[in-house]
C-alpha atoms as a PDB file:
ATOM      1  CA  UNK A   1      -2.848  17.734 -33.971  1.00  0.00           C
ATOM      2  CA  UNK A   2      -3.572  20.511 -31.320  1.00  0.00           C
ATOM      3  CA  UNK A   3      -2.264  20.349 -28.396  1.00  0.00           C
ATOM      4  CA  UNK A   4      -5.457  20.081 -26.135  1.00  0.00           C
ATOM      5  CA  UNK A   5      -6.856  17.192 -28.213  1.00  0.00           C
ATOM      6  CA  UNK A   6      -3.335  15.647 -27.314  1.00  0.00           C
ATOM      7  CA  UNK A   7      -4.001  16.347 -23.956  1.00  0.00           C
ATOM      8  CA  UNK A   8      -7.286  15.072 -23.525  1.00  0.00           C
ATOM      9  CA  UNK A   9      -6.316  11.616 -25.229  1.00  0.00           C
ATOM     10  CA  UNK A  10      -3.529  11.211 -22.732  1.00  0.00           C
ATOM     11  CA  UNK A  11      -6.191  11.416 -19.692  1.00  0.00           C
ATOM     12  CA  UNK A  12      -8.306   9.015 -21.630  1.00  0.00           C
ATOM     13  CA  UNK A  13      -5.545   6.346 -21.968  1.00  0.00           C
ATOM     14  CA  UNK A  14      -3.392   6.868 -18.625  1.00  0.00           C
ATOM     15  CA  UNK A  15      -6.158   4.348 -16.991  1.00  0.00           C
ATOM     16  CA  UNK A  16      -4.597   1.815 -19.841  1.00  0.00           C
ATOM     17  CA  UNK A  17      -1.134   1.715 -19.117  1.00  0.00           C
ATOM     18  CA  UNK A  18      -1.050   3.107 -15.507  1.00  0.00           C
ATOM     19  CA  UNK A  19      -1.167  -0.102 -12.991  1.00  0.00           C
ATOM     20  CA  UNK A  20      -2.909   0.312  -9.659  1.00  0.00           C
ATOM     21  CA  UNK A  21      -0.147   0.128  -6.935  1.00  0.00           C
ATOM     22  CA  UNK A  22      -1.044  -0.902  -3.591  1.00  0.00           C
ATOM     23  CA  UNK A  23       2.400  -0.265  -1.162  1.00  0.00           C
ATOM     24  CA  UNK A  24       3.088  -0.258   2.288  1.00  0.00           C
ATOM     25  CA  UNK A  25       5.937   1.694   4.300  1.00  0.00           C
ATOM     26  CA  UNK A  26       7.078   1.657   7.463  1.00  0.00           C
ATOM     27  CA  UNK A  27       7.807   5.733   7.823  1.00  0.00           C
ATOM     28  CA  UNK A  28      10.023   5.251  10.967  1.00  0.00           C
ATOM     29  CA  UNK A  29       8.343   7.567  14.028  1.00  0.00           C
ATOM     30  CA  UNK A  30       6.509   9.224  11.612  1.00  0.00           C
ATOM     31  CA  UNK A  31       5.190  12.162  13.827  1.00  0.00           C
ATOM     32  CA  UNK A  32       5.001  16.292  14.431  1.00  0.00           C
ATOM     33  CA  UNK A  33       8.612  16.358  14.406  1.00  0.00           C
ATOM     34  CA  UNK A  34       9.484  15.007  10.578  1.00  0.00           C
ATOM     35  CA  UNK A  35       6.580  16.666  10.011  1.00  0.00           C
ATOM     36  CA  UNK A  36       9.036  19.755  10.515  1.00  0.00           C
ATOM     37  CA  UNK A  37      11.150  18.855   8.021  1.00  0.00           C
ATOM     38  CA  UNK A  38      10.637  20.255   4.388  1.00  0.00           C
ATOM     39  CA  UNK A  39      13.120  17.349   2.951  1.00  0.00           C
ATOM     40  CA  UNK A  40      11.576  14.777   4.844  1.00  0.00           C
ATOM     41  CA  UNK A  41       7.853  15.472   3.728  1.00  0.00           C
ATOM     42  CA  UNK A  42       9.743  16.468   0.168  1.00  0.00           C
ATOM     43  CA  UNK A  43      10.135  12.716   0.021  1.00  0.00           C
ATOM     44  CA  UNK A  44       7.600  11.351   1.906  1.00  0.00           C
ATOM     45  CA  UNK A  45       4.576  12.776  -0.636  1.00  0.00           C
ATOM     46  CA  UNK A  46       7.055  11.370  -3.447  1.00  0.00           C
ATOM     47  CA  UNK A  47       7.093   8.560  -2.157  1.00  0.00           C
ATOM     48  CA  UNK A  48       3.287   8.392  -1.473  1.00  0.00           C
ATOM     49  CA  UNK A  49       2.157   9.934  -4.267  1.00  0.00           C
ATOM     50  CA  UNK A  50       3.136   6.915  -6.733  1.00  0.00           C
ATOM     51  CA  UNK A  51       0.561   4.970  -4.502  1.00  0.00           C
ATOM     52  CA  UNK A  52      -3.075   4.138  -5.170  1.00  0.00           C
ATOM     53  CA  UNK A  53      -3.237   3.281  -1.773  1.00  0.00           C
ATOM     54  CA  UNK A  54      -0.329   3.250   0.849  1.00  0.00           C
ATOM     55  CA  UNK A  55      -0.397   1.727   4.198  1.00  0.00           C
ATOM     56  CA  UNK A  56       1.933   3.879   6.499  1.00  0.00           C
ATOM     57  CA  UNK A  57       2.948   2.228   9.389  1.00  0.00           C
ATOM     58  CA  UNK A  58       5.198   2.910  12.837  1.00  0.00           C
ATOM     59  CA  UNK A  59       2.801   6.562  12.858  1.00  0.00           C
ATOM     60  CA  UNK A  60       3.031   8.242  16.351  1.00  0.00           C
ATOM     61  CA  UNK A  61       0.838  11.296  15.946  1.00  0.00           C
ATOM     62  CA  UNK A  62      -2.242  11.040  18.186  1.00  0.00           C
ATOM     63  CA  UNK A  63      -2.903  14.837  17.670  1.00  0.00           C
ATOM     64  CA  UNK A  64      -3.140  14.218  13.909  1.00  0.00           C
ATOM     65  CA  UNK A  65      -1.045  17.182  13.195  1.00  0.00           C
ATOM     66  CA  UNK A  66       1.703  15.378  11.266  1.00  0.00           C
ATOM     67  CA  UNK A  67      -1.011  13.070   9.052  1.00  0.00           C
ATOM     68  CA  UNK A  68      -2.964  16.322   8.225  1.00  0.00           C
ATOM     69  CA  UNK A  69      -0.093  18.128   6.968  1.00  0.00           C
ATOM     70  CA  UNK A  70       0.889  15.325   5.200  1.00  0.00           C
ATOM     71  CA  UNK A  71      -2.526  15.324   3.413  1.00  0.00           C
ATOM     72  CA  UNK A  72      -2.094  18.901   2.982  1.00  0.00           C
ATOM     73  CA  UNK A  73       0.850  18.703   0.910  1.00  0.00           C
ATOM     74  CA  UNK A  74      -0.226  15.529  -1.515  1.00  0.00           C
ATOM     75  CA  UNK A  75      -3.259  17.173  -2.281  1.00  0.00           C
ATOM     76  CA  UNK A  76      -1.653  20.509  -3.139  1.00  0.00           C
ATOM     77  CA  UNK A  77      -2.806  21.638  -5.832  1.00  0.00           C
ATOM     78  CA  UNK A  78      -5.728  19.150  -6.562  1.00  0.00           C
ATOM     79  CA  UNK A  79      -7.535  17.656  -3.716  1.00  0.00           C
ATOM     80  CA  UNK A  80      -6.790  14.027  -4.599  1.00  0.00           C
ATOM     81  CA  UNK A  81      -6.293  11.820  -1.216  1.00  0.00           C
ATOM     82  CA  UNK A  82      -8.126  10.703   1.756  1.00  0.00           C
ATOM     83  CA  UNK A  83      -7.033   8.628   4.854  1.00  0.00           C
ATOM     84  CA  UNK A  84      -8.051   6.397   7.527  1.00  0.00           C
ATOM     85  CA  UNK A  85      -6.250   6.779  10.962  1.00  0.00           C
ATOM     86  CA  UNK A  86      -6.310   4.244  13.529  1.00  0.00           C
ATOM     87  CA  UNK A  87      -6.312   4.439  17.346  1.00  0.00           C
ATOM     88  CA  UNK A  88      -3.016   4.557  19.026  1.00  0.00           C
ATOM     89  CA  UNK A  89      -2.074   0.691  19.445  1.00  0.00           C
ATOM     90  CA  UNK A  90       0.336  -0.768  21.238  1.00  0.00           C
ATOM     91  CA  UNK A  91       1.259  -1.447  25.094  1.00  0.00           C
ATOM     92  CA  UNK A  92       2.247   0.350  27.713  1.00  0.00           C
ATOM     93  CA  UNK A  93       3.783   4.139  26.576  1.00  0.00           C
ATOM     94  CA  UNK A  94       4.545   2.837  23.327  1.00  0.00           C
ATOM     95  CA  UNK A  95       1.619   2.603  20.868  1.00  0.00           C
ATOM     96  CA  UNK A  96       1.620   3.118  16.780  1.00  0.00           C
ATOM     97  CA  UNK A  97      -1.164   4.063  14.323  1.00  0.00           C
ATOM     98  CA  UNK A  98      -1.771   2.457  10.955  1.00  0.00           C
ATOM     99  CA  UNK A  99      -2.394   5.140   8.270  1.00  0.00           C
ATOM    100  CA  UNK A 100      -4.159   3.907   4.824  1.00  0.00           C
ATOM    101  CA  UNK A 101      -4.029   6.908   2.679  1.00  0.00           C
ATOM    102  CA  UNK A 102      -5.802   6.622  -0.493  1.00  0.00           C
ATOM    103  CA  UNK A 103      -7.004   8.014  -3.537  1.00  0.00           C
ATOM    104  CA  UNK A 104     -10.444   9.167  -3.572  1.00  0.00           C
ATOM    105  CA  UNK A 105     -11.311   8.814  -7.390  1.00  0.00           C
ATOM    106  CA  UNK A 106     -10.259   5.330  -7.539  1.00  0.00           C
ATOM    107  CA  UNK A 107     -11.637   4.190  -3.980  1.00  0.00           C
ATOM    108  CA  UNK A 108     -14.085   4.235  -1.506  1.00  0.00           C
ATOM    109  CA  UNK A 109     -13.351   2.956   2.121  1.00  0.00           C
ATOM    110  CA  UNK A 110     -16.986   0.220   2.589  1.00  0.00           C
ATOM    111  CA  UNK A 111     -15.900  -0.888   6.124  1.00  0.00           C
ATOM    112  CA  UNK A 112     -13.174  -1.007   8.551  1.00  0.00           C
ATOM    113  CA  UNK A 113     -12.645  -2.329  12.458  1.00  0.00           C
ATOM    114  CA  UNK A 114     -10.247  -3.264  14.993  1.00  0.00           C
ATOM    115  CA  UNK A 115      -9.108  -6.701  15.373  1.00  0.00           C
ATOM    116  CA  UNK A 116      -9.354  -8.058  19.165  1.00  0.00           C
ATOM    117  CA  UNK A 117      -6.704  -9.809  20.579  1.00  0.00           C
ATOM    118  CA  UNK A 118      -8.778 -12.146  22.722  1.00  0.00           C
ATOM    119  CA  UNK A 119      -8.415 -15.726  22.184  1.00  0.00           C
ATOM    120  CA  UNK A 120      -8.215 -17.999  25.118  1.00  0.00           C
ATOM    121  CA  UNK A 121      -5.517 -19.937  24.754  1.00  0.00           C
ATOM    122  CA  UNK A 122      -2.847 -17.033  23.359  1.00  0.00           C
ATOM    123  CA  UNK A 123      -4.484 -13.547  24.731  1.00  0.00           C
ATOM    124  CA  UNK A 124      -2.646 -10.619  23.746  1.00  0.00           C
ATOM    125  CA  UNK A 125      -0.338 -11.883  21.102  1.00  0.00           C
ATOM    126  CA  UNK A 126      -0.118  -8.897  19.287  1.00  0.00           C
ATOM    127  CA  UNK A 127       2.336  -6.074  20.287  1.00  0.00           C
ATOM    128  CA  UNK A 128       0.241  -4.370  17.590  1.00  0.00           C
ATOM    129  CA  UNK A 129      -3.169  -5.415  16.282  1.00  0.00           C
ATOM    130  CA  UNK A 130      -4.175  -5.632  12.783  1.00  0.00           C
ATOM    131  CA  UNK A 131      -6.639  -2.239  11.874  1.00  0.00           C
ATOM    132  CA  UNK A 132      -8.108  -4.157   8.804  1.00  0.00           C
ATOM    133  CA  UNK A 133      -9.922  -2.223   5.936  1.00  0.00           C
ATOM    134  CA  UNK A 134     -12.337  -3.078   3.115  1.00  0.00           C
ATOM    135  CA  UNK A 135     -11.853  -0.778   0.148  1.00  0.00           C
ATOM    136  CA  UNK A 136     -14.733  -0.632  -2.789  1.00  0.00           C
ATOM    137  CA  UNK A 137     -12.377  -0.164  -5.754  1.00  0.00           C
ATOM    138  CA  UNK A 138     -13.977   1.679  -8.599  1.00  0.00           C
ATOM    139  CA  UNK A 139     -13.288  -0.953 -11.037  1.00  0.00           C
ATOM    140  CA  UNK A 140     -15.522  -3.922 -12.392  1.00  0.00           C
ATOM    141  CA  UNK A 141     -12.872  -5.983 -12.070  1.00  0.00           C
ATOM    142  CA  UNK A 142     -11.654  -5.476  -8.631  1.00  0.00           C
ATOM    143  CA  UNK A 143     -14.553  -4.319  -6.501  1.00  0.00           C
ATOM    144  CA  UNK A 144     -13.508  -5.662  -3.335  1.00  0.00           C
ATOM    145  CA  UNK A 145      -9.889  -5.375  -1.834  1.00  0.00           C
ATOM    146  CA  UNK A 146      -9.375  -5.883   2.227  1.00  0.00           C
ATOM    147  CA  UNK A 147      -6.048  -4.904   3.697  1.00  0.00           C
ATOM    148  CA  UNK A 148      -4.740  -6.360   7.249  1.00  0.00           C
ATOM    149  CA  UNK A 149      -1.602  -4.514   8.248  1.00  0.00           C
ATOM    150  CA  UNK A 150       0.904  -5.604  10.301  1.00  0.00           C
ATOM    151  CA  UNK A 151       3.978  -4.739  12.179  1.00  0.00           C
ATOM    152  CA  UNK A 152       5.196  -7.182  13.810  1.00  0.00           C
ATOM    153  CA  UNK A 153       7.324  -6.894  17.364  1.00  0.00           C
ATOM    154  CA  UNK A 154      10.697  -7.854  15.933  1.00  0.00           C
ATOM    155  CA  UNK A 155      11.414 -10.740  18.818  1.00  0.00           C
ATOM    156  CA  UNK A 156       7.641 -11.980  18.227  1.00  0.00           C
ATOM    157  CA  UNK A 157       7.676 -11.842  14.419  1.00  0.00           C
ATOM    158  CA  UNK A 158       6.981 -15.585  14.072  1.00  0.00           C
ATOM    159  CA  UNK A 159       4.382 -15.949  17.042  1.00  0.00           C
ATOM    160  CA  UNK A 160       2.583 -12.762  15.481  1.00  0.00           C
ATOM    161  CA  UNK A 161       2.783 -13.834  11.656  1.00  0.00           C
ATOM    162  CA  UNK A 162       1.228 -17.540  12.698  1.00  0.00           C
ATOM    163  CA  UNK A 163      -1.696 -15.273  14.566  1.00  0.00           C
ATOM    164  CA  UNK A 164      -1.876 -13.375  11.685  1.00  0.00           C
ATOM    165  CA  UNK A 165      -3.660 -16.162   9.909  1.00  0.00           C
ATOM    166  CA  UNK A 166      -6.256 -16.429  12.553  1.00  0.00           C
ATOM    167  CA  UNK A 167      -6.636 -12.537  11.965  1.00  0.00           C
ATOM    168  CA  UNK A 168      -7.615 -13.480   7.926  1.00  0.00           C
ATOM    169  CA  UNK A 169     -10.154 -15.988   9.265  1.00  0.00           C
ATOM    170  CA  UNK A 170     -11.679 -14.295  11.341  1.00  0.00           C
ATOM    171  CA  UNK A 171     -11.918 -11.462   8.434  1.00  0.00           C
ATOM    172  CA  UNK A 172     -13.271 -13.905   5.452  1.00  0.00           C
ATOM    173  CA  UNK A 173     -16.241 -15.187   7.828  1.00  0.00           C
ATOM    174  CA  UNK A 174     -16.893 -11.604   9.130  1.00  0.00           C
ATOM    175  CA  UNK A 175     -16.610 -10.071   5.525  1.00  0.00           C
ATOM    176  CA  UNK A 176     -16.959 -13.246   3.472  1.00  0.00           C
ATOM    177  CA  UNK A 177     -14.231 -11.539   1.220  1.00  0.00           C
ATOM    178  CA  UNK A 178     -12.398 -13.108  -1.544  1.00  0.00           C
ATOM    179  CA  UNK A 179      -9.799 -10.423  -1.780  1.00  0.00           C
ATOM    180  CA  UNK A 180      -6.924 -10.015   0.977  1.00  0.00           C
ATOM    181  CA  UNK A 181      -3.769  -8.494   1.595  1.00  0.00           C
ATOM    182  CA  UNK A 182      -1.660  -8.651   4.584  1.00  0.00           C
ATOM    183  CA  UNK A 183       1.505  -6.166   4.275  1.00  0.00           C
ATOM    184  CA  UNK A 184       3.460  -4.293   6.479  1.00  0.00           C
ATOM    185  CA  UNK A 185       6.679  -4.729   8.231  1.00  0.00           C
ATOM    186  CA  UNK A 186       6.758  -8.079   9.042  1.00  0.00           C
ATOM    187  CA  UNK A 187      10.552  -8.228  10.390  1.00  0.00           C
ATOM    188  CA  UNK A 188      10.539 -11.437   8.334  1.00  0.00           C
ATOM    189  CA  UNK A 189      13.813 -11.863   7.794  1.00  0.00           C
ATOM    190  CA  UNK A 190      17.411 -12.391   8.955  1.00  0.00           C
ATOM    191  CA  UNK A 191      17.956 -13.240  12.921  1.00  0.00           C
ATOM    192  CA  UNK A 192      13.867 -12.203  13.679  1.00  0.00           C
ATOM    193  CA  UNK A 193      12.592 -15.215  10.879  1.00  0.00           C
ATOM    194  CA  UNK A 194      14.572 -17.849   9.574  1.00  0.00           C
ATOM    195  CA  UNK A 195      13.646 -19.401   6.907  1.00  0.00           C
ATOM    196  CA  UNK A 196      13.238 -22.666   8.603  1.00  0.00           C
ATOM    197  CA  UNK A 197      10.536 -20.900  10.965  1.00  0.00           C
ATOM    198  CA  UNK A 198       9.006 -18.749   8.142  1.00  0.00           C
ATOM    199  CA  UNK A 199       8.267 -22.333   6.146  1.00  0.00           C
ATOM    200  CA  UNK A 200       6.421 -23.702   9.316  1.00  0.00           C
ATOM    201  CA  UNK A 201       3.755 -20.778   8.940  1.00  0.00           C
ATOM    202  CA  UNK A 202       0.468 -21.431   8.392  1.00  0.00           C
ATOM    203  CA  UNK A 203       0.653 -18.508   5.729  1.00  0.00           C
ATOM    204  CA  UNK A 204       3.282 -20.336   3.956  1.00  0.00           C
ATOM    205  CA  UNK A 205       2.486 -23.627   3.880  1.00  0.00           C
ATOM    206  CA  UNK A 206      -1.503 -22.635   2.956  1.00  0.00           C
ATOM    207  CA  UNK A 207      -0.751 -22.411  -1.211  1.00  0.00           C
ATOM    208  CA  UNK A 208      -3.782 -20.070  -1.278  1.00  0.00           C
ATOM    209  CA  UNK A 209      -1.292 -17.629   0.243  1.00  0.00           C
ATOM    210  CA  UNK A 210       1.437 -16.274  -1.810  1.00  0.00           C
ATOM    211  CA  UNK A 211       4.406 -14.366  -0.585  1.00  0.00           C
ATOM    212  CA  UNK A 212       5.307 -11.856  -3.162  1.00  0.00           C
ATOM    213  CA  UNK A 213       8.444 -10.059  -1.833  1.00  0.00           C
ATOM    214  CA  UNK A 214      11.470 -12.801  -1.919  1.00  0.00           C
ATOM    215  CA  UNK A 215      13.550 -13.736   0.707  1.00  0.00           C
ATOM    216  CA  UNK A 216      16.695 -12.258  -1.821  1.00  0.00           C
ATOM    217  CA  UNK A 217      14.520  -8.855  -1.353  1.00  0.00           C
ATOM    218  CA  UNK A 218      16.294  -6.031   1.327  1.00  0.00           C
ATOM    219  CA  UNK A 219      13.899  -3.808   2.093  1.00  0.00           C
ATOM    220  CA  UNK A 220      16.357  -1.696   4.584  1.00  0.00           C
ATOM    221  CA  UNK A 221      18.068   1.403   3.863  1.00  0.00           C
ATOM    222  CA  UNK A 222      20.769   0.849   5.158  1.00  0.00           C
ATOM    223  CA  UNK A 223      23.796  -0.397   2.915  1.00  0.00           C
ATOM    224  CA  UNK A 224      25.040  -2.772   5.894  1.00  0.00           C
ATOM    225  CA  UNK A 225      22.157  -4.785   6.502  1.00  0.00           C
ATOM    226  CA  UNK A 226      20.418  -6.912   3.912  1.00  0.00           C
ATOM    227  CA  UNK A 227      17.122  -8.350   5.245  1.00  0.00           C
ATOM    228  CA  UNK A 228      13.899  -8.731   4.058  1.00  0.00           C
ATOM    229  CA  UNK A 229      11.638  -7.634   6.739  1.00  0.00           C
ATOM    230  CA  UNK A 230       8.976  -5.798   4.919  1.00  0.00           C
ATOM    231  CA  UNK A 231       6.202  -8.034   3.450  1.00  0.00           C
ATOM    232  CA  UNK A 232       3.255  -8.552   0.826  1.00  0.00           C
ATOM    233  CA  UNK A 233       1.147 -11.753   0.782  1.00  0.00           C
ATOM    234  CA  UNK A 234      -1.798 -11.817  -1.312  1.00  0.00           C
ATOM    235  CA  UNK A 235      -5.130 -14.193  -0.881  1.00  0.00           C
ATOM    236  CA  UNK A 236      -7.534 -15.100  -3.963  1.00  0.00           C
ATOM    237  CA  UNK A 237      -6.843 -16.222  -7.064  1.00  0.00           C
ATOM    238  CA  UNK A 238      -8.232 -13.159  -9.156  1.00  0.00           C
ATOM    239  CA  UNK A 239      -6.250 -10.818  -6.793  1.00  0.00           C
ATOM    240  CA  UNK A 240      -3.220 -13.181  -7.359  1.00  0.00           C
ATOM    241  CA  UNK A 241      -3.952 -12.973 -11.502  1.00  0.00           C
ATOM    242  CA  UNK A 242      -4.195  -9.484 -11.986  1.00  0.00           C
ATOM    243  CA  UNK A 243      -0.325  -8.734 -10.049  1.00  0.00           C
ATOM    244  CA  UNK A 244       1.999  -8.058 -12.819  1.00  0.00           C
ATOM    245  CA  UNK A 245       4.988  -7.187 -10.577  1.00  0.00           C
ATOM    246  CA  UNK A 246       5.810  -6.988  -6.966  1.00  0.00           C
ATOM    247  CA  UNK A 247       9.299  -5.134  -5.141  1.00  0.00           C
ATOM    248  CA  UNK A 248      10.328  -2.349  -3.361  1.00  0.00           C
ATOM    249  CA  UNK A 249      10.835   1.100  -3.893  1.00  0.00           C
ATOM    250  CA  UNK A 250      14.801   2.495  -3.402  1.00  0.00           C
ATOM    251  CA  UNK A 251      13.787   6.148  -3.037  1.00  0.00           C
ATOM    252  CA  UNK A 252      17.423   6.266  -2.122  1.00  0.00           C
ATOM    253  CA  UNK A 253      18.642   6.047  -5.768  1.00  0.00           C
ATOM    254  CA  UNK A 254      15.126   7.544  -7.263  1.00  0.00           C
ATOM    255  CA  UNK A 255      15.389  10.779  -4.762  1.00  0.00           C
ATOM    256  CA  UNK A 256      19.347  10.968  -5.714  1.00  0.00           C
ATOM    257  CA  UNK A 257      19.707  10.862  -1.695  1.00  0.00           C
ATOM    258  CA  UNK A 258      22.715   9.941   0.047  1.00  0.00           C
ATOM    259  CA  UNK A 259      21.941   7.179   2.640  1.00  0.00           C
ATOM    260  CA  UNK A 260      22.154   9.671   5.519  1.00  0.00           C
ATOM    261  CA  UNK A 261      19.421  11.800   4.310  1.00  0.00           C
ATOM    262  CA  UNK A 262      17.280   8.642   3.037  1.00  0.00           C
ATOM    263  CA  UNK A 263      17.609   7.529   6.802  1.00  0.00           C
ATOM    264  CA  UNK A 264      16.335  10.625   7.986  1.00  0.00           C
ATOM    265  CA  UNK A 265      12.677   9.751   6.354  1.00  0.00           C
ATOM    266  CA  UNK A 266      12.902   5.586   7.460  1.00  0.00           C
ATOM    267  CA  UNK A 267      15.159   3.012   7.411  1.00  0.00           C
ATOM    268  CA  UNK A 268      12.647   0.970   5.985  1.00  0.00           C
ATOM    269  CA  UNK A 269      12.183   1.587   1.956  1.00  0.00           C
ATOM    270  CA  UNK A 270       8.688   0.619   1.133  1.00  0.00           C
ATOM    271  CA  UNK A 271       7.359  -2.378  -0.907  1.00  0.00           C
ATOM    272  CA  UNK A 272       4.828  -2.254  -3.274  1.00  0.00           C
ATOM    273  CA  UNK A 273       2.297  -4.573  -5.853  1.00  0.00           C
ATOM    274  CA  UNK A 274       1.162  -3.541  -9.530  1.00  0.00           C
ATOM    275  CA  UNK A 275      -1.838  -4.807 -10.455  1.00  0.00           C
ATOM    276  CA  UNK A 276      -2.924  -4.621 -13.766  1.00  0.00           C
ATOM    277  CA  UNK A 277      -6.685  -3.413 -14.017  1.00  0.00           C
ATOM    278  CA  UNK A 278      -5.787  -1.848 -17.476  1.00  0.00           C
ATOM    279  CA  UNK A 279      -8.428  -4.105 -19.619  1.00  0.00           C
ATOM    280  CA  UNK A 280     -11.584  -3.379 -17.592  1.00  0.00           C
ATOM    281  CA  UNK A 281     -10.146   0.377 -17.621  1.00  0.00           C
ATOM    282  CA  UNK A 282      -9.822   0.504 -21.380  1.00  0.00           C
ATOM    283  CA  UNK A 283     -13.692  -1.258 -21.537  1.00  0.00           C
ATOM    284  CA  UNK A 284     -14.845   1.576 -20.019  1.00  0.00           C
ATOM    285  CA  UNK A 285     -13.570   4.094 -21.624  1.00  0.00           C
ATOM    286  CA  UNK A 286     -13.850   2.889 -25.112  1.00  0.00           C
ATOM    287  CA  UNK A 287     -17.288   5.360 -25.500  1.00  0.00           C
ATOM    288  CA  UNK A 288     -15.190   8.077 -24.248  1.00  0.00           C
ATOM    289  CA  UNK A 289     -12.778   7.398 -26.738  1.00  0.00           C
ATOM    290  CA  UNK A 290     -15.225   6.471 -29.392  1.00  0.00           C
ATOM    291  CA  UNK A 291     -16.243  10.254 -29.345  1.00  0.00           C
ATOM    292  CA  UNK A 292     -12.769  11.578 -28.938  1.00  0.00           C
ATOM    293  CA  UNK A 293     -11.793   9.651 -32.709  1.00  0.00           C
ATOM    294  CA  UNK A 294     -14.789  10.126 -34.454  1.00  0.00           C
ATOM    295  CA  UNK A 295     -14.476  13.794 -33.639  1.00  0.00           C
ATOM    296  CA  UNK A 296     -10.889  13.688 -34.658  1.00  0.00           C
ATOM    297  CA  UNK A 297     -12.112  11.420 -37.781  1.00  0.00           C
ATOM    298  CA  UNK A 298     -14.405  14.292 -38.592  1.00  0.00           C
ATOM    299  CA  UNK A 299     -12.217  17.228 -37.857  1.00  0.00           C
ATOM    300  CA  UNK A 300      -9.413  15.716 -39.974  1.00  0.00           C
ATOM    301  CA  UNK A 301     -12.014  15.421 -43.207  1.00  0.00           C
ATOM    302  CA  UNK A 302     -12.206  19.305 -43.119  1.00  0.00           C
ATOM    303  CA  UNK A 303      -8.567  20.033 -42.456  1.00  0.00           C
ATOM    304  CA  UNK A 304      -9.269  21.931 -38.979  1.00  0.00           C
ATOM    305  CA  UNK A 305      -6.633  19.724 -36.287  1.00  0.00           C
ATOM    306  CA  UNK A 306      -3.545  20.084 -39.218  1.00  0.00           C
END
């Protein structure tokens, strides 16, 4: 068969065996400064790249320099990504941005705002407030997918992670949404969230709520620490249906990077969800393909593809 008709075929079917990944990664003082570094951004748009949509969190870059060059280099050579940027959050001198980049052929950002810390009886309990945003996926299947992100303060992760379920209510009855992820680094894990305090969560002990990264998970770099801090929990029952597998990503041993250059892009590696839209993909492609084999059917009968 020729090698174009090859070709084409295999952009037909990717949609049916390529899972949409949704990840998060805490990218360490992500700013203008790693930003300067070729390996650094070498591995950061690998590590992006694999992502259908990646929240990036721990971003200090109010100029937008470092995110823009970032975009730069995933959508060299095909324009292929977008982002959303939040404000600078945080207190004092210290403040963060949550970065959703996405891809632009798959989604469509429908809505986004900034969660306010307000309530009267526990003002201000976030170091850093959720930036929540609806996506339209392009997809039958999945046309609505909301993502609250979240990094906690690592002495406050439990006080911020029971808030965080006032943050998804307050979501559903602004959005009445049916599809929601909270991700992010959590710091839910070893001396910042026992698992005695973790099980006392209103997240946890909701069953509508379902933690997908394990406790046995270590989402550092580091070889000496072993702690699952980085987190994935998914609301709705046709979100929770359509994940086929949930982990992280060791770009350590995927790069072929020594620890001390995998700690120059994060300590953090990132953690990530496959969903599998690959049935409503393959429905709507079957006229597509249709056209492709009866072509083939036809081209075969007078001995012009052999």
């Amino acid at each position: 068969m020729t090698s174009w008709l090859h070709l084409l075929l295999l952009q037909l079917l990717w949609p049916c065996v390529s899972p949409f990944k949704v990840c998060a990664f805490n990218a360490q003082h992500f700013g203008e400064k790693k930003a300067a570094n070729d390996e650094v951004m070498d591995a950061l748009v690998k590590i992006v790249q694999r992502c259908d949509i990646c929240l990036v969190q721990e971003v200090q870059d109010p100029k937008g320099l470092a995110v823009s060059k970032l975009l730069q280099a995933l959508n060299r050579p095909a324009d292929l990504f977008l982002a959303v940027v939040s404000p600078s959050i945080g207190r004092k001198s210290y403040t963060e941005q949550y970065v959703f980049i996405y891809k632009k052929e798959k989604i469509l950002v429908s809505d986004q705002y900034q969660y306010e810390d307000n309530h009267p009886s526990q003002p201000d309990v976030f170091a850093r407030e959720p930036y929540i945003v609806r996506f339209t996926v392009r997809s039958p299947a999945l046309r609505d997918l909301v993502i609250i992100p979240q990094h906690t303060e690592p002495d406050k992760a439990a006080v911020e992670l029971e808030a965080l379920y006032d943050v998804f209510t307050d979501v559903s009855s602004r959005w009445r949404c049916q599809n929601v992820v909270m991700m992010g680094d959590f710091n839910a894990g070893c001396s910042y969230l026992s698992k005695k305090k973790r099980r006392s969560l209103r997240l946890y002990t909701d069953t509508d709520f379902h933690w997908l990264i394990s406790d046995n998970t270590d989402t550092t770099v580091r070889e000496s620490t072993d702690c699952p801090y980085d987190r994935i929990v998914v609301y709705g029952q046709t979100l929770v249906d359509m994940v086929t597998s949930a982990g992280i990503y060791n770009f350590t041993k995927e790069l072929r990077l020594t620890e001390a250059q995998a700690l120059k892009v994060s300590d953090h590696y990132p953690v990530e969800m496959n969903l599998d839209l690959t049935f409503d993909s393959c429905l709507s492609l079957l006229p597509s393909i249709s056209l492709i084999l009866l072509g083939l059917l036809t081209a075969v009968g007078t001995k012009t593809v052999f």
